[in-house]
N, C-alpha and C. Protein backbone atom coordinates (compact mmCIF):
# COMPACT_ATOMS: atom_id res chain seq x y z
N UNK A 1 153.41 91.82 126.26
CA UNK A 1 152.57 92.95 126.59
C UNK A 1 151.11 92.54 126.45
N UNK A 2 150.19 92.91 127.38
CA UNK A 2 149.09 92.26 127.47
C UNK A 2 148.05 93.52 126.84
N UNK A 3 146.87 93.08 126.00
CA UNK A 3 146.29 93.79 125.58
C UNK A 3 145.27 94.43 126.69
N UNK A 4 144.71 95.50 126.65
CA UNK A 4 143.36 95.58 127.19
C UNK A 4 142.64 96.00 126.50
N UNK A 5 141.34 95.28 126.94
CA UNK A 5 139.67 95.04 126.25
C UNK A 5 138.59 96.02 126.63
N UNK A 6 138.36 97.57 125.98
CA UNK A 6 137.45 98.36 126.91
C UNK A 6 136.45 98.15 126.12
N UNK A 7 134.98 97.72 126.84
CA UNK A 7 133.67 97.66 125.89
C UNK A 7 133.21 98.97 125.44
N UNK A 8 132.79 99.42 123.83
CA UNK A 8 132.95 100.00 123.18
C UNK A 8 131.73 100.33 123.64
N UNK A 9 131.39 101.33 123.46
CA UNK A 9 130.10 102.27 123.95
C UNK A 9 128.66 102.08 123.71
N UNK A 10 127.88 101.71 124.13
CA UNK A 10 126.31 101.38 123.37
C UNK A 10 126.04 102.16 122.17
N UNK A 11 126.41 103.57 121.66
CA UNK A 11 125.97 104.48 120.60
C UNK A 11 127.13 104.24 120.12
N UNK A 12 128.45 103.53 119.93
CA UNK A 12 129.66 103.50 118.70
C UNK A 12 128.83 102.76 118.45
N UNK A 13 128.84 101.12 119.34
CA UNK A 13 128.40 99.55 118.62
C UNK A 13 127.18 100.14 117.41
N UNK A 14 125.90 100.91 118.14
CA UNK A 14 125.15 100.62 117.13
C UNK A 14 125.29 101.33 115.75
N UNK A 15 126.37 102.68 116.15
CA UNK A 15 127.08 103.40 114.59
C UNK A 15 128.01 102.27 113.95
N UNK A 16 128.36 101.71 114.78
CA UNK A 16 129.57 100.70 114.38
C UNK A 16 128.74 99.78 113.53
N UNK A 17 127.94 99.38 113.42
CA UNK A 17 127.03 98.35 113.00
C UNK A 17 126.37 98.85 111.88
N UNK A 18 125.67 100.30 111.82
CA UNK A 18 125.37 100.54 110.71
C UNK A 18 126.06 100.88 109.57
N UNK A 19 127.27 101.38 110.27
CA UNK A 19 128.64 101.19 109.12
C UNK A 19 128.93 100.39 108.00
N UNK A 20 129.02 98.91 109.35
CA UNK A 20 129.12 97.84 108.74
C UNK A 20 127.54 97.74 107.83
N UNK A 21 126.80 97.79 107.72
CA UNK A 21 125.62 98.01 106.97
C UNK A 21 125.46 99.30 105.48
N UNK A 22 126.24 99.87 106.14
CA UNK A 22 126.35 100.92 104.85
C UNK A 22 127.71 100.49 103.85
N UNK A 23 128.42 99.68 104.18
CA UNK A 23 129.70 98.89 103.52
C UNK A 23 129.10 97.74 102.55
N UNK A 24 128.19 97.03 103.07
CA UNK A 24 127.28 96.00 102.49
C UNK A 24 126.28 96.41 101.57
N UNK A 25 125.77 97.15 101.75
CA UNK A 25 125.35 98.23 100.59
C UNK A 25 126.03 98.54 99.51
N UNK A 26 127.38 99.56 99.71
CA UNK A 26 128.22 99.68 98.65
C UNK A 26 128.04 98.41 98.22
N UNK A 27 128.91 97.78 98.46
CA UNK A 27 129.25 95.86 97.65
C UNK A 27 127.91 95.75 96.73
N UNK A 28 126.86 96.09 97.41
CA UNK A 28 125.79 95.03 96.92
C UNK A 28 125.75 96.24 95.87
N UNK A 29 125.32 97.17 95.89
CA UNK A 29 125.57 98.23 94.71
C UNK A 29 126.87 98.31 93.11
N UNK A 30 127.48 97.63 94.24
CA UNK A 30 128.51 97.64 93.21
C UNK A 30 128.44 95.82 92.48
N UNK A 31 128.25 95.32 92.93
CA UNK A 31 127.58 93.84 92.04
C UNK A 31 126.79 94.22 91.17
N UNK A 32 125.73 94.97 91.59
CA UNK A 32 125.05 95.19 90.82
C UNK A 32 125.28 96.00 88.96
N UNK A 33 126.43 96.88 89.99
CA UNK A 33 126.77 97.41 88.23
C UNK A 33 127.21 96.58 87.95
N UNK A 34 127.69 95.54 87.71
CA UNK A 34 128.85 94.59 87.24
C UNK A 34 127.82 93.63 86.28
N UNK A 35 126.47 93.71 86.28
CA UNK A 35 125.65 93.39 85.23
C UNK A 35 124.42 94.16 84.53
N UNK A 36 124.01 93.40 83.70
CA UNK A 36 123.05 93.99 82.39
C UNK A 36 122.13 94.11 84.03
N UNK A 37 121.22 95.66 83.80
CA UNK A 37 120.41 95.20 85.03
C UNK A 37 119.01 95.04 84.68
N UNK A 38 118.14 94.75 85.02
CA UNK A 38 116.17 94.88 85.19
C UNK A 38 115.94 95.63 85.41
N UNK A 39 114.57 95.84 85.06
CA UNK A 39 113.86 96.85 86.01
C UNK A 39 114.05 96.50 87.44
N UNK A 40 113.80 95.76 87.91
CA UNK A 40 113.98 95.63 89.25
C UNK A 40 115.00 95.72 90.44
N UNK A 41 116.35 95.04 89.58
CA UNK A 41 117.20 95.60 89.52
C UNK A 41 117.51 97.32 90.08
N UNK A 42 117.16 97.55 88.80
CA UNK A 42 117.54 98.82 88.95
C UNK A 42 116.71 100.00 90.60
N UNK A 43 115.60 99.44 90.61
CA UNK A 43 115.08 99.53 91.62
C UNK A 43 115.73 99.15 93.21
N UNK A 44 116.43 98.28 93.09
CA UNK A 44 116.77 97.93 94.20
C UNK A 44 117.97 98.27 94.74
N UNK A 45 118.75 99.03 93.69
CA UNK A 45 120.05 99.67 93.54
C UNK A 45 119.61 101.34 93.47
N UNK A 46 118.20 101.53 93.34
CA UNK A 46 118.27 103.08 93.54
C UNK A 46 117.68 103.09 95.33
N UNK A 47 117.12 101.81 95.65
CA UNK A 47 116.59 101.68 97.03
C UNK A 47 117.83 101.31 97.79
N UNK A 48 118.77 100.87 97.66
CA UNK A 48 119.98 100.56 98.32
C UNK A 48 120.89 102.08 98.67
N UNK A 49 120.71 102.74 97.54
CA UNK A 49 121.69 103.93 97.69
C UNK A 49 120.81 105.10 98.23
N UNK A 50 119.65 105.17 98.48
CA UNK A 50 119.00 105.99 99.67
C UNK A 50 118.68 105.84 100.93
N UNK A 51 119.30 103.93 101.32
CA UNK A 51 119.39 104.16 102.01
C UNK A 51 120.27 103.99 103.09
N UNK A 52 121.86 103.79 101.58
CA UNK A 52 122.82 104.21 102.38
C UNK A 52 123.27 106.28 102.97
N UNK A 53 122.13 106.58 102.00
CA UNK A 53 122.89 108.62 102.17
C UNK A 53 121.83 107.85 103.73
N UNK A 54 120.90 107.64 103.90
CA UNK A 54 120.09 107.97 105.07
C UNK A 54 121.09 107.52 106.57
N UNK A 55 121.48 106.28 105.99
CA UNK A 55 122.33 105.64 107.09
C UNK A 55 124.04 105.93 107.12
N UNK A 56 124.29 106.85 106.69
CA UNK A 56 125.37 107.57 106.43
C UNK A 56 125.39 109.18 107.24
N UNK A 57 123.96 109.46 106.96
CA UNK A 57 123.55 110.66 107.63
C UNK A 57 122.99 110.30 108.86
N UNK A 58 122.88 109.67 109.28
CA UNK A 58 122.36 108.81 110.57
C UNK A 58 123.98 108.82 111.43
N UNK A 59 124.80 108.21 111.05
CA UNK A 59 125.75 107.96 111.43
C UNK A 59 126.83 109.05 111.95
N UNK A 60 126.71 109.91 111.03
CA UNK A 60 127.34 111.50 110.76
C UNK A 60 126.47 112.13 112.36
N UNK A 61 125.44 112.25 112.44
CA UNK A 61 124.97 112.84 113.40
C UNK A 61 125.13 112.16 115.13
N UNK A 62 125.53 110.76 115.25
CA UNK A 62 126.16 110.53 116.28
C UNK A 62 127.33 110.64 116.73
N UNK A 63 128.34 110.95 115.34
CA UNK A 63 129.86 111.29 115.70
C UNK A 63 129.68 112.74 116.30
N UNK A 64 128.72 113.76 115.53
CA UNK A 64 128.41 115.17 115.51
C UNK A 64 128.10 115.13 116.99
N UNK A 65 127.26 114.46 117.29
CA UNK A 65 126.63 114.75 119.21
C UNK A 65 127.38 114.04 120.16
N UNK A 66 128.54 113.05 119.64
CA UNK A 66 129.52 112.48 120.63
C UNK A 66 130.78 113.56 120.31
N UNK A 67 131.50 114.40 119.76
CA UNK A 67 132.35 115.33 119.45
C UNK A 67 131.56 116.63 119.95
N UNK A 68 130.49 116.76 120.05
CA UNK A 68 130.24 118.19 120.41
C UNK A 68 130.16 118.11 122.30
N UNK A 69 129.52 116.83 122.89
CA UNK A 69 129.43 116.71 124.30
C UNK A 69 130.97 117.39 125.03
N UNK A 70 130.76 117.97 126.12
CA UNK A 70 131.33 118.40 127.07
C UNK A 70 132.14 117.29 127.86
N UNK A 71 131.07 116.15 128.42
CA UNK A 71 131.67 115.18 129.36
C UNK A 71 130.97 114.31 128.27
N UNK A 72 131.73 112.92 128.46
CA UNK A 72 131.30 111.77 127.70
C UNK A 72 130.43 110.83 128.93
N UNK A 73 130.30 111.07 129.96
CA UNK A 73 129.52 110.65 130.99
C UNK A 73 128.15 111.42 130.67
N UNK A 74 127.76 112.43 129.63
CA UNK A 74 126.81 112.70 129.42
C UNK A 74 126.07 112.51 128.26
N UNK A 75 126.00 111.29 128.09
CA UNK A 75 125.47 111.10 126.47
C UNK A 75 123.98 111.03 126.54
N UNK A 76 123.73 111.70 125.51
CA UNK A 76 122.21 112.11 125.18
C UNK A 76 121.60 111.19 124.24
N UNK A 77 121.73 109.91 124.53
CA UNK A 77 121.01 109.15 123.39
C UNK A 77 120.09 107.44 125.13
N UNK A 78 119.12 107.78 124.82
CA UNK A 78 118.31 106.98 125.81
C UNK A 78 118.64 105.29 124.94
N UNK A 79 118.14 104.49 126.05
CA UNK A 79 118.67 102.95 125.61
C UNK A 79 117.54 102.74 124.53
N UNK A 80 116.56 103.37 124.52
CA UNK A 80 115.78 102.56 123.09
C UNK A 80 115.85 103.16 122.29
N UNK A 81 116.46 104.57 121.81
CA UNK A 81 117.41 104.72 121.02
C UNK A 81 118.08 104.06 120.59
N UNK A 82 119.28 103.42 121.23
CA UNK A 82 120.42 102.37 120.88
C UNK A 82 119.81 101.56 120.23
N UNK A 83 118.39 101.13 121.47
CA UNK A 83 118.05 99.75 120.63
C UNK A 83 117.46 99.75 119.54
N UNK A 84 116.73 100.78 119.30
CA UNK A 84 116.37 101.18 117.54
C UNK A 84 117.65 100.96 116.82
N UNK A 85 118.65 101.69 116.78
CA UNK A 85 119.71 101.73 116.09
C UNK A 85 120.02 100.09 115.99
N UNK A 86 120.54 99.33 117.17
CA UNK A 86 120.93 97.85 116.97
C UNK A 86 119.69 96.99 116.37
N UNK A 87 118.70 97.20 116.72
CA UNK A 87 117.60 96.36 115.75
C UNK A 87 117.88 96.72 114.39
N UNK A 88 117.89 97.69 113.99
CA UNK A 88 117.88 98.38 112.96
C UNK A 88 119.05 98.09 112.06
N UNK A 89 120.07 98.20 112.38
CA UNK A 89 121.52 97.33 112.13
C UNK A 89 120.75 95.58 111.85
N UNK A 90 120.42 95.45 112.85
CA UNK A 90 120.09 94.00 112.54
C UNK A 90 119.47 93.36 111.24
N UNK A 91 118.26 94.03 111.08
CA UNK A 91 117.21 93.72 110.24
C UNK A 91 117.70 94.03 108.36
N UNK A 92 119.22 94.87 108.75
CA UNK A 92 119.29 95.80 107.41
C UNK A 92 120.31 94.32 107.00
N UNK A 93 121.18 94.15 107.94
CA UNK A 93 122.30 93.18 107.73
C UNK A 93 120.86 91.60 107.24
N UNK A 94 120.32 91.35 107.82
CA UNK A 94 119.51 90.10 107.53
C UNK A 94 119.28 90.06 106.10
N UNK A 95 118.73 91.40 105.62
CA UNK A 95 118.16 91.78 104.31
C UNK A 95 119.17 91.55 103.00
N UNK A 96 120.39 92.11 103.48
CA UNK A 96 121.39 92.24 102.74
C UNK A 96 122.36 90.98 102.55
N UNK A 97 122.01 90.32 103.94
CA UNK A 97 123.14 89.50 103.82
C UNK A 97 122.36 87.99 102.62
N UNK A 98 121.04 88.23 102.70
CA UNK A 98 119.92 87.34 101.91
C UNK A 98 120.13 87.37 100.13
N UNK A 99 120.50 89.06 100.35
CA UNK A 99 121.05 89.78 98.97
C UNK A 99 122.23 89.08 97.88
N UNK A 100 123.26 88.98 99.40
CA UNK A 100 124.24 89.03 98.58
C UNK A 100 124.68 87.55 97.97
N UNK A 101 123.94 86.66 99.14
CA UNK A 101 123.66 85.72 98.87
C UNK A 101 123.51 85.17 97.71
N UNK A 102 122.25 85.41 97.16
CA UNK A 102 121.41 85.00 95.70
C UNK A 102 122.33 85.89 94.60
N UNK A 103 122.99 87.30 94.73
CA UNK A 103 123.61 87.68 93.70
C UNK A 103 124.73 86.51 93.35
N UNK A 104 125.50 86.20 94.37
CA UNK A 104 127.00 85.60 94.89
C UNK A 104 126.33 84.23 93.83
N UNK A 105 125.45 83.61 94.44
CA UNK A 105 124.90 82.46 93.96
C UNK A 105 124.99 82.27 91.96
N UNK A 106 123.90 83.04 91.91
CA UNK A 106 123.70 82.71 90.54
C UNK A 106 122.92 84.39 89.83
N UNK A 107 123.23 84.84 88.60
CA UNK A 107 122.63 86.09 88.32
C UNK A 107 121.36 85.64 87.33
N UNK A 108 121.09 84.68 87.19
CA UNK A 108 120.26 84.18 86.54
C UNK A 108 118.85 83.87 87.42
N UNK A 109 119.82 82.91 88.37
CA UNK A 109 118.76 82.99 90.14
C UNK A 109 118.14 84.46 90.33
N UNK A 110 119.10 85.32 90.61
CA UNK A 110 118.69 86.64 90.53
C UNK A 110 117.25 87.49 89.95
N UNK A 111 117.67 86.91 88.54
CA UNK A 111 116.90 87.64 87.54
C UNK A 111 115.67 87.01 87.74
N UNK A 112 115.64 85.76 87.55
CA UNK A 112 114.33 84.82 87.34
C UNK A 112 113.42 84.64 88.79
N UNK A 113 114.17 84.72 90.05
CA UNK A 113 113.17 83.88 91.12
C UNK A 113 113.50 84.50 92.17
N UNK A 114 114.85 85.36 92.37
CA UNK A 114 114.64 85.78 93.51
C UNK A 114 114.45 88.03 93.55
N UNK A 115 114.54 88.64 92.79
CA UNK A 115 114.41 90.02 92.78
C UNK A 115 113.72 90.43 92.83
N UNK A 116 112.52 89.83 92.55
CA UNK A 116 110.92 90.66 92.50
C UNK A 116 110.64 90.40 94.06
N UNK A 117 110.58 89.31 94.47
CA UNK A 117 110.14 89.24 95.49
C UNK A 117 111.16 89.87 96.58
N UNK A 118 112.28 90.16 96.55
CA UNK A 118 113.23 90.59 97.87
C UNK A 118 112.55 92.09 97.55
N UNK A 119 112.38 93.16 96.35
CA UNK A 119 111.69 94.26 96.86
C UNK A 119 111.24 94.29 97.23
N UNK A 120 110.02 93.53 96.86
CA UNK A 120 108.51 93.47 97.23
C UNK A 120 108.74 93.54 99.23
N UNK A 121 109.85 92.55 99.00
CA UNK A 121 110.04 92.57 100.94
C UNK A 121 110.24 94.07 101.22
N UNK A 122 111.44 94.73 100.61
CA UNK A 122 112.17 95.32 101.08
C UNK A 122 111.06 96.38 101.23
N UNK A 123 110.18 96.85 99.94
CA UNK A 123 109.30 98.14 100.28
C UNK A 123 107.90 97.70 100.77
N UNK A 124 107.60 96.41 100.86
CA UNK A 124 105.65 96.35 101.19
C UNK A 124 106.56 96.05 102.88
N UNK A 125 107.16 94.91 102.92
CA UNK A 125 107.25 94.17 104.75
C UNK A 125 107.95 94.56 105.50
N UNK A 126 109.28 94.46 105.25
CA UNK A 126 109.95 95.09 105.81
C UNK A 126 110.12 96.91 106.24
N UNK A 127 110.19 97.58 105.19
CA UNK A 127 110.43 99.41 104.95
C UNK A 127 111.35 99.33 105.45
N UNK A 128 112.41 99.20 105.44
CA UNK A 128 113.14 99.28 106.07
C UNK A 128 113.96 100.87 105.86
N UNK A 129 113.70 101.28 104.38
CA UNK A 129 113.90 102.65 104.19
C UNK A 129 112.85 103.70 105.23
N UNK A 130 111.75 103.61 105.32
CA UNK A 130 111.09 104.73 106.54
C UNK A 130 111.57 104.23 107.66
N UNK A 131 111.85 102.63 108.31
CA UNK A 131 112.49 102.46 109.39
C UNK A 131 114.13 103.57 109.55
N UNK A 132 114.80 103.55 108.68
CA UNK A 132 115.74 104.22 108.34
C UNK A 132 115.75 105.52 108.66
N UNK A 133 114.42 106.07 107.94
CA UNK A 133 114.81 107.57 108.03
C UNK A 133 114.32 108.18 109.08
N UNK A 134 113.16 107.05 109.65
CA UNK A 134 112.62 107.78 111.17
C UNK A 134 114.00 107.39 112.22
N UNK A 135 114.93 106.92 112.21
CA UNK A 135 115.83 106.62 112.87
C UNK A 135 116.81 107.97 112.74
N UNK A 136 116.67 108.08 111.42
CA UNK A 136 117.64 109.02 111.51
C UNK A 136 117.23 110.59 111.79
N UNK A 137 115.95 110.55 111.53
CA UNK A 137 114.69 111.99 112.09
C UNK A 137 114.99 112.25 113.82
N UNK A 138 114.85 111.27 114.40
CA UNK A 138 114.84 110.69 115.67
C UNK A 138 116.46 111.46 116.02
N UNK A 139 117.51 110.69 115.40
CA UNK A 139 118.50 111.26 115.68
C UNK A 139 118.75 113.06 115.50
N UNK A 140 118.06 113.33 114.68
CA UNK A 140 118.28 114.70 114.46
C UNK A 140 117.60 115.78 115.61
N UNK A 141 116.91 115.41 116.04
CA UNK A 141 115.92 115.86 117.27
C UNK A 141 117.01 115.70 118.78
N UNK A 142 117.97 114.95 118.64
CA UNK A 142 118.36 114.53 119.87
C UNK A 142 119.53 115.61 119.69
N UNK A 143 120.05 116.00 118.10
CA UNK A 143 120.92 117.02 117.92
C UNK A 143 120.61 118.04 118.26
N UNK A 144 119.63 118.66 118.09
CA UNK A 144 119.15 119.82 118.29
C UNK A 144 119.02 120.03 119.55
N UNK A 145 118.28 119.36 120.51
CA UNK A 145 118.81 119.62 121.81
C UNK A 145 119.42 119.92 122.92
């Protein structure tokens, strides 16, 4: 029996993706309890878990406007939408995957040379938390519509 392959929709992939991004989160959250933490630490685990509710609530609102549509030939999300969403997926997975890295590595690495500076990314260079929530602002506007 032969399978068939239907390409998954431009607005699943990029929910699909932040999923996978809000899963990587948990983990990295949950490493984190698994030691004595820092200040910084602790910072980066209260910045991780706002902005999985954000990207959780992000996510919630594309199932909400793909379940409420009439025809699925009418989806209300424009391509740079998507592409916010898939950049956005992108940049979170880069961040995290850098994360889990240095935890995985060594917690000492952690403590000493690499945590100050991955905030410092996460809230001065990156933002990836206001990238986040204007994504998900963005999405809420397209609900209402």
């Amino acid at each position: 029996m032969k399978e068939t392959q239907r390409e998954i929709s431009p607005v699943l992939r990029a929910a699909s993706r932040l999923s996978e991004c809000l899963a990587s989160l948990t983990s990295a959250a949950a490493k984190l309890e698994e030691k004595r933490s820092t200040l910084e630490e602790k910072m980066i685990k209260r910045y991780f878990h706002e902005l999985a509710f954000e990207i959780s609530s992000a996510c919630s609102i594309v199932h909400r406007i793909l379940s409420d549509q009439k025809e699925s030939s009418k989806i209300s999300f424009s391509n740079e939408d998507l592409h916010d969403g898939l950049d956005l997926a992108d940049e979170l997975k880069k961040r995290l995957d850098e994360f889990h890295k240095a935890i995985d590595y060594d917690w000492n690495y952690l403590e000493q040379y690499f945590e100050h500076g991955f905030y410092l990314e996460l809230t001065e260079n990156s933002q990836l938390l206001e990238k986040t929530r204007a994504f998900h602002c963005k999405l809420k506007k397209i609900e209402t519509t």
